[in-house]
Protein backbone atom coordinates (compact mmCIF):
# COMPACT_ATOMS: atom_id res chain seq x y z
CA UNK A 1 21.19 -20.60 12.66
CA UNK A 2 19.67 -17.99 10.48
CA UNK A 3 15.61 -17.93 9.96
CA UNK A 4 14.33 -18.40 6.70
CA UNK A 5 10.97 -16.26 5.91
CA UNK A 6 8.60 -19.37 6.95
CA UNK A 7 10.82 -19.44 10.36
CA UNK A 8 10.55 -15.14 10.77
CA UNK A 9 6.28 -15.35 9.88
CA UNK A 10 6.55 -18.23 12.62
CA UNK A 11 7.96 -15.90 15.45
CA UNK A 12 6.34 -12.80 14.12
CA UNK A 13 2.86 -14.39 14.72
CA UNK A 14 3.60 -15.08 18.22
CA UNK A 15 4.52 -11.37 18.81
CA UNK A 16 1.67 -8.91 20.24
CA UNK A 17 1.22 -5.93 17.53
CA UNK A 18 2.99 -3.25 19.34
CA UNK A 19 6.14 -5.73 19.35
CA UNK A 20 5.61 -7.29 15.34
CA UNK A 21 5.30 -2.97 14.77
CA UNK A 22 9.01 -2.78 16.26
CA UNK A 23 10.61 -5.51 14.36
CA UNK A 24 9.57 -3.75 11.43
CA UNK A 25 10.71 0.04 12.30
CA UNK A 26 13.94 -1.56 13.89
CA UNK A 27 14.65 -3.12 10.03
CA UNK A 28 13.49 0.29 8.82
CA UNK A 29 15.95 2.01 10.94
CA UNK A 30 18.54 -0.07 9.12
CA UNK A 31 17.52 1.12 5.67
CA UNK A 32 17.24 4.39 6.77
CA UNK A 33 20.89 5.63 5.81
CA UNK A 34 20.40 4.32 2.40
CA UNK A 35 17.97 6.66 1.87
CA UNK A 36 20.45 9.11 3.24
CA UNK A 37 22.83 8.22 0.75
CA UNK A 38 20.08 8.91 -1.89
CA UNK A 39 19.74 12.22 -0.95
CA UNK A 40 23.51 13.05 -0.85
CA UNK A 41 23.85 11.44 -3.78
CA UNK A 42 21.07 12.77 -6.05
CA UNK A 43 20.18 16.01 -4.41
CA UNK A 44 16.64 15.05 -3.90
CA UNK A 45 14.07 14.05 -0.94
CA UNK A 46 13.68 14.74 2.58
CA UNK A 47 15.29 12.05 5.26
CA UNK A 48 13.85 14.06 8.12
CA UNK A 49 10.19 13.14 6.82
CA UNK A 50 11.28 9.36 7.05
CA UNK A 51 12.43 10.15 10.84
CA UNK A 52 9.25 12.00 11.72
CA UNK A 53 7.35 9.05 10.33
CA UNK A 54 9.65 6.76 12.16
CA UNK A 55 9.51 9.12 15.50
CA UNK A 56 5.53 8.37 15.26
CA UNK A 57 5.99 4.78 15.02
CA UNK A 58 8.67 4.54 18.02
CA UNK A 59 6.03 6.92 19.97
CA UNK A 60 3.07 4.19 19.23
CA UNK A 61 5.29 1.29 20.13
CA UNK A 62 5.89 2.63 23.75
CA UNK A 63 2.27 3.50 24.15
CA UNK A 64 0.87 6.47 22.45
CA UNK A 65 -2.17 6.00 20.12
CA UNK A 66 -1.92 7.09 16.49
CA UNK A 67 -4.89 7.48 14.41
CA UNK A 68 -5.82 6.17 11.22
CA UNK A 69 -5.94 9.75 10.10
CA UNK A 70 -2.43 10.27 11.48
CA UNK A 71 -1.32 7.42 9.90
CA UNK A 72 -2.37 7.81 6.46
CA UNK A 73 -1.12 11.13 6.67
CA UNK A 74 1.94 9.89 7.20
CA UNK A 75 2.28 7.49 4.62
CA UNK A 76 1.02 10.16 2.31
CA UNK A 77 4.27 12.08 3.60
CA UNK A 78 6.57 9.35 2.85
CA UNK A 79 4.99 8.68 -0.51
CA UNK A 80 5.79 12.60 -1.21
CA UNK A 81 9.52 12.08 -0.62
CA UNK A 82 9.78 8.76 -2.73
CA UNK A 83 11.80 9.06 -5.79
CA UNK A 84 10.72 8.66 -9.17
CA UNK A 85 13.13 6.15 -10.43
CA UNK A 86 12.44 7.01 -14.24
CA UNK A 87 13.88 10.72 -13.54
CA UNK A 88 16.51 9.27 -10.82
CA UNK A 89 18.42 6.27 -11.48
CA UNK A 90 21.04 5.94 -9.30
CA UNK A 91 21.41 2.38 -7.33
CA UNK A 92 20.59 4.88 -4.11
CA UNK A 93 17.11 5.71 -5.56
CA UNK A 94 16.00 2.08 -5.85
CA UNK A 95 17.12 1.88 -2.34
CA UNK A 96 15.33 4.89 -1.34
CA UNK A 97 12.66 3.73 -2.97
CA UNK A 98 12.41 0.56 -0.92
CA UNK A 99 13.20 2.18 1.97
CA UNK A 100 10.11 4.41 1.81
CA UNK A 101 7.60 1.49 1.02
CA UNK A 102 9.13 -0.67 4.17
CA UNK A 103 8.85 2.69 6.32
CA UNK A 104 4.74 2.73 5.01
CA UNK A 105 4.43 -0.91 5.18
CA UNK A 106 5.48 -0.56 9.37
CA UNK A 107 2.59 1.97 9.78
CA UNK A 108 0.47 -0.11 8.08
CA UNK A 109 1.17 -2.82 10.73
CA UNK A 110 -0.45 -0.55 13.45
CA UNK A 111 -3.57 -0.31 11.31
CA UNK A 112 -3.76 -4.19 10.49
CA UNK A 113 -1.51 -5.46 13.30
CA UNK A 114 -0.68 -8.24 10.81
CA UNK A 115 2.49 -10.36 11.21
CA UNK A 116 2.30 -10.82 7.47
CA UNK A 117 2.08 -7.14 6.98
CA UNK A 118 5.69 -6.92 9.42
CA UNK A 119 7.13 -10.06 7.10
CA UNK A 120 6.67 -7.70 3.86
CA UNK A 121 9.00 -5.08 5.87
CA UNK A 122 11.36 -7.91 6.56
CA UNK A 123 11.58 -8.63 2.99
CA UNK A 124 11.70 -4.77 1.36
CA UNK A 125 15.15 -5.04 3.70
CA UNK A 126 16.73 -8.63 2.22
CA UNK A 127 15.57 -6.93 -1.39
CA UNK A 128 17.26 -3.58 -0.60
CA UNK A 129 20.63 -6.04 -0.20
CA UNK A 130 20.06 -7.77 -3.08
CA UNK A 131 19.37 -4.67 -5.21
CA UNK A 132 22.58 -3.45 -3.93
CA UNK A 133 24.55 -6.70 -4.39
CA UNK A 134 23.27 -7.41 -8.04
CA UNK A 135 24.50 -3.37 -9.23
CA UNK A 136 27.97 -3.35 -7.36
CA UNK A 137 29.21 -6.83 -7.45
CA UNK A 138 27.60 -8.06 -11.20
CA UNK A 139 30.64 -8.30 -13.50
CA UNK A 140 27.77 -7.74 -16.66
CA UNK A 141 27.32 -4.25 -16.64
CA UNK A 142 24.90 -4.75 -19.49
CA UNK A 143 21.37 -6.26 -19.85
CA UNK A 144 21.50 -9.94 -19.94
CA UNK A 145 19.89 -13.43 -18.99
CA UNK A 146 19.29 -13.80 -15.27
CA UNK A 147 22.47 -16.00 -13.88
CA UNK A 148 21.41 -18.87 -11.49
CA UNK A 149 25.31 -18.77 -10.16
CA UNK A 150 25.15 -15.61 -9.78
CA UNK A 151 21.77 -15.17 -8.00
CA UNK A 152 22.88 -18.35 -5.40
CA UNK A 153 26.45 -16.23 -4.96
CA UNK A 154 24.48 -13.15 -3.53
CA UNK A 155 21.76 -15.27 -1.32
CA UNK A 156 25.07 -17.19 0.27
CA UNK A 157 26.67 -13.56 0.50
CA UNK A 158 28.22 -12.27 3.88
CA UNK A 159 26.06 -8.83 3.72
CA UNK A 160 22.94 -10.77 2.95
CA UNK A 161 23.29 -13.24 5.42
CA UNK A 162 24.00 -10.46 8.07
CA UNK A 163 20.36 -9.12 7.17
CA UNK A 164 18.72 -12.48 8.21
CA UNK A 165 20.94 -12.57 11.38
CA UNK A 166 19.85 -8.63 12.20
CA UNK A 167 16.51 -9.40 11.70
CA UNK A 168 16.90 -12.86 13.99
CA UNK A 169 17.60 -10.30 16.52
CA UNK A 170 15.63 -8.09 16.15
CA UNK A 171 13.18 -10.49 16.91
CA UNK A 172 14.60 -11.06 20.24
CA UNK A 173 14.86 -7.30 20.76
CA UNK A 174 11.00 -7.02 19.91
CA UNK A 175 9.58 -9.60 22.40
CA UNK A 176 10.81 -7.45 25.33
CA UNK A 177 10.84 -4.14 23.45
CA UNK A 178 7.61 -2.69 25.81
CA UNK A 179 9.84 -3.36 28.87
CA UNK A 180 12.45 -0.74 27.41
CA UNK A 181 12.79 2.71 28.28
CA UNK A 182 13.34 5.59 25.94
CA UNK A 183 16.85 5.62 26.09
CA UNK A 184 17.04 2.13 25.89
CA UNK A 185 14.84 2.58 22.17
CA UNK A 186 17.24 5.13 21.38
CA UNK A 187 19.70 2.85 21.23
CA UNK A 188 18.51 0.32 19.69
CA UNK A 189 17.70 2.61 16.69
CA UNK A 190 21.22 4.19 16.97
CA UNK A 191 22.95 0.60 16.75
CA UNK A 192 20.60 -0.30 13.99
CA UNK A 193 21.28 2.94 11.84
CA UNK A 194 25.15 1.34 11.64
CA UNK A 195 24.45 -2.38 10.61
CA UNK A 196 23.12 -3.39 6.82
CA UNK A 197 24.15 -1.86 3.73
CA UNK A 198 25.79 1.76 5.41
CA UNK A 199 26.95 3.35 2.22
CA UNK A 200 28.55 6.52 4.67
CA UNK A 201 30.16 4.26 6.78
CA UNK A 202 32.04 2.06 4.12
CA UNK A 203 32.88 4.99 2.58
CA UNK A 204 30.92 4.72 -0.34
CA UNK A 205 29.26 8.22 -0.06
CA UNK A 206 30.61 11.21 1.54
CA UNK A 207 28.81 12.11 4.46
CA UNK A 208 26.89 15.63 4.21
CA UNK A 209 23.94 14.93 5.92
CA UNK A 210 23.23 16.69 9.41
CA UNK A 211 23.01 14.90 12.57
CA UNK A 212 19.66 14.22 13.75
């Protein structure tokens, strides 16, 4: 049975920080390709800040300490690479957009070590799929009244409810993720980078982005 977001705050308050911080950079790791495809797509930002910012996080979670400084340096980074969705308006720069806030929303978990602080990351990823499931699959291209039908079609849909099943697990994955090595964390990120939305992998953007 999938959680609803009472159900996730539930299990995210009886995580220690360190392991709420990981459920939210694992979700991040699943938006990270739309991003990606925002870059490919519009010729603009920087994925490999996202990574370093994510590399920082993944480094805290298995033990090192990151400063306040370090951290709001970081989100200053991200900020940098966000798109400006009034001069790019592609459906990948809404993701991107939501992509970087859930990325500075997860280092802002290692400042407040809040479970409600890793919930908000939880729920930038279930808007990313709706964002993406009200452009492509809306049969009104044009502006018009919100559609109740419509809106209960894309909370029953199969993509959406894979997001609340990923993030069921990666619940489970976070309770034991200080027991993990580093190449065990590698690939968990690596299997998370192919679940979610994956515009590359469905084909819906060519690939041109280096491996990293």
């Amino acid at each position: 049975m999938m959680m609803e977001s009472n159900q996730l705050r539930t299990h995210l308050d009886a995580l220690p920080p360190r392991s709420r911080t990981a459920f939210a950079a694992l979700c991040c790791e699943r938006l990270l390709p739309t991003y990606q495809a925002f870059q490919v797509v519009e010729r603009a930002g920087s994925t490999s800040v996202l990574i370093d910012a994510l590399d920082a996080i993944w480094a805290y979670i298995g033990g090192a300490t990151l400063s306040s400084e370090a951290i709001a340096q970081l989100q200053a980074t991200c900020e940098h690479v966000a798109p400006d969705t009034e001069e790019h308006t592609s459906l990948y720069a809404e993701l991107a957009l939501i992509t970087v806030s859930a990325i500075c929303l997860t280092l802002q978990t290692i400042l407040d070590q809040q479970s409600a602080t890793a919930a908000e990351v939880a729920e930038r990823a279930l808007a990313a799929v709706d964002a993406y499931l009200n452009r492509v699959a809306d049969p009104q291209l044009t502006v018009h009244a919100v559609n109740p039908a419509f809106d209960a079609w894309i909370a029953s849909a199969p993509l959406f409810a894979s997001e609340r099943q990923f993030q069921q697990e990666n619940i489970a994955a976070a309770r034991t993720i200080t027991m993990l090595q580093d190449h065990d964390i590698a690939r968990l990120r690596a299997i998370e980078r192919t679940r979610g939305i994956q515009p590359f992998i469905r084909g819906l953007v060519k690939n041109e982005m280096p491996e990293r």
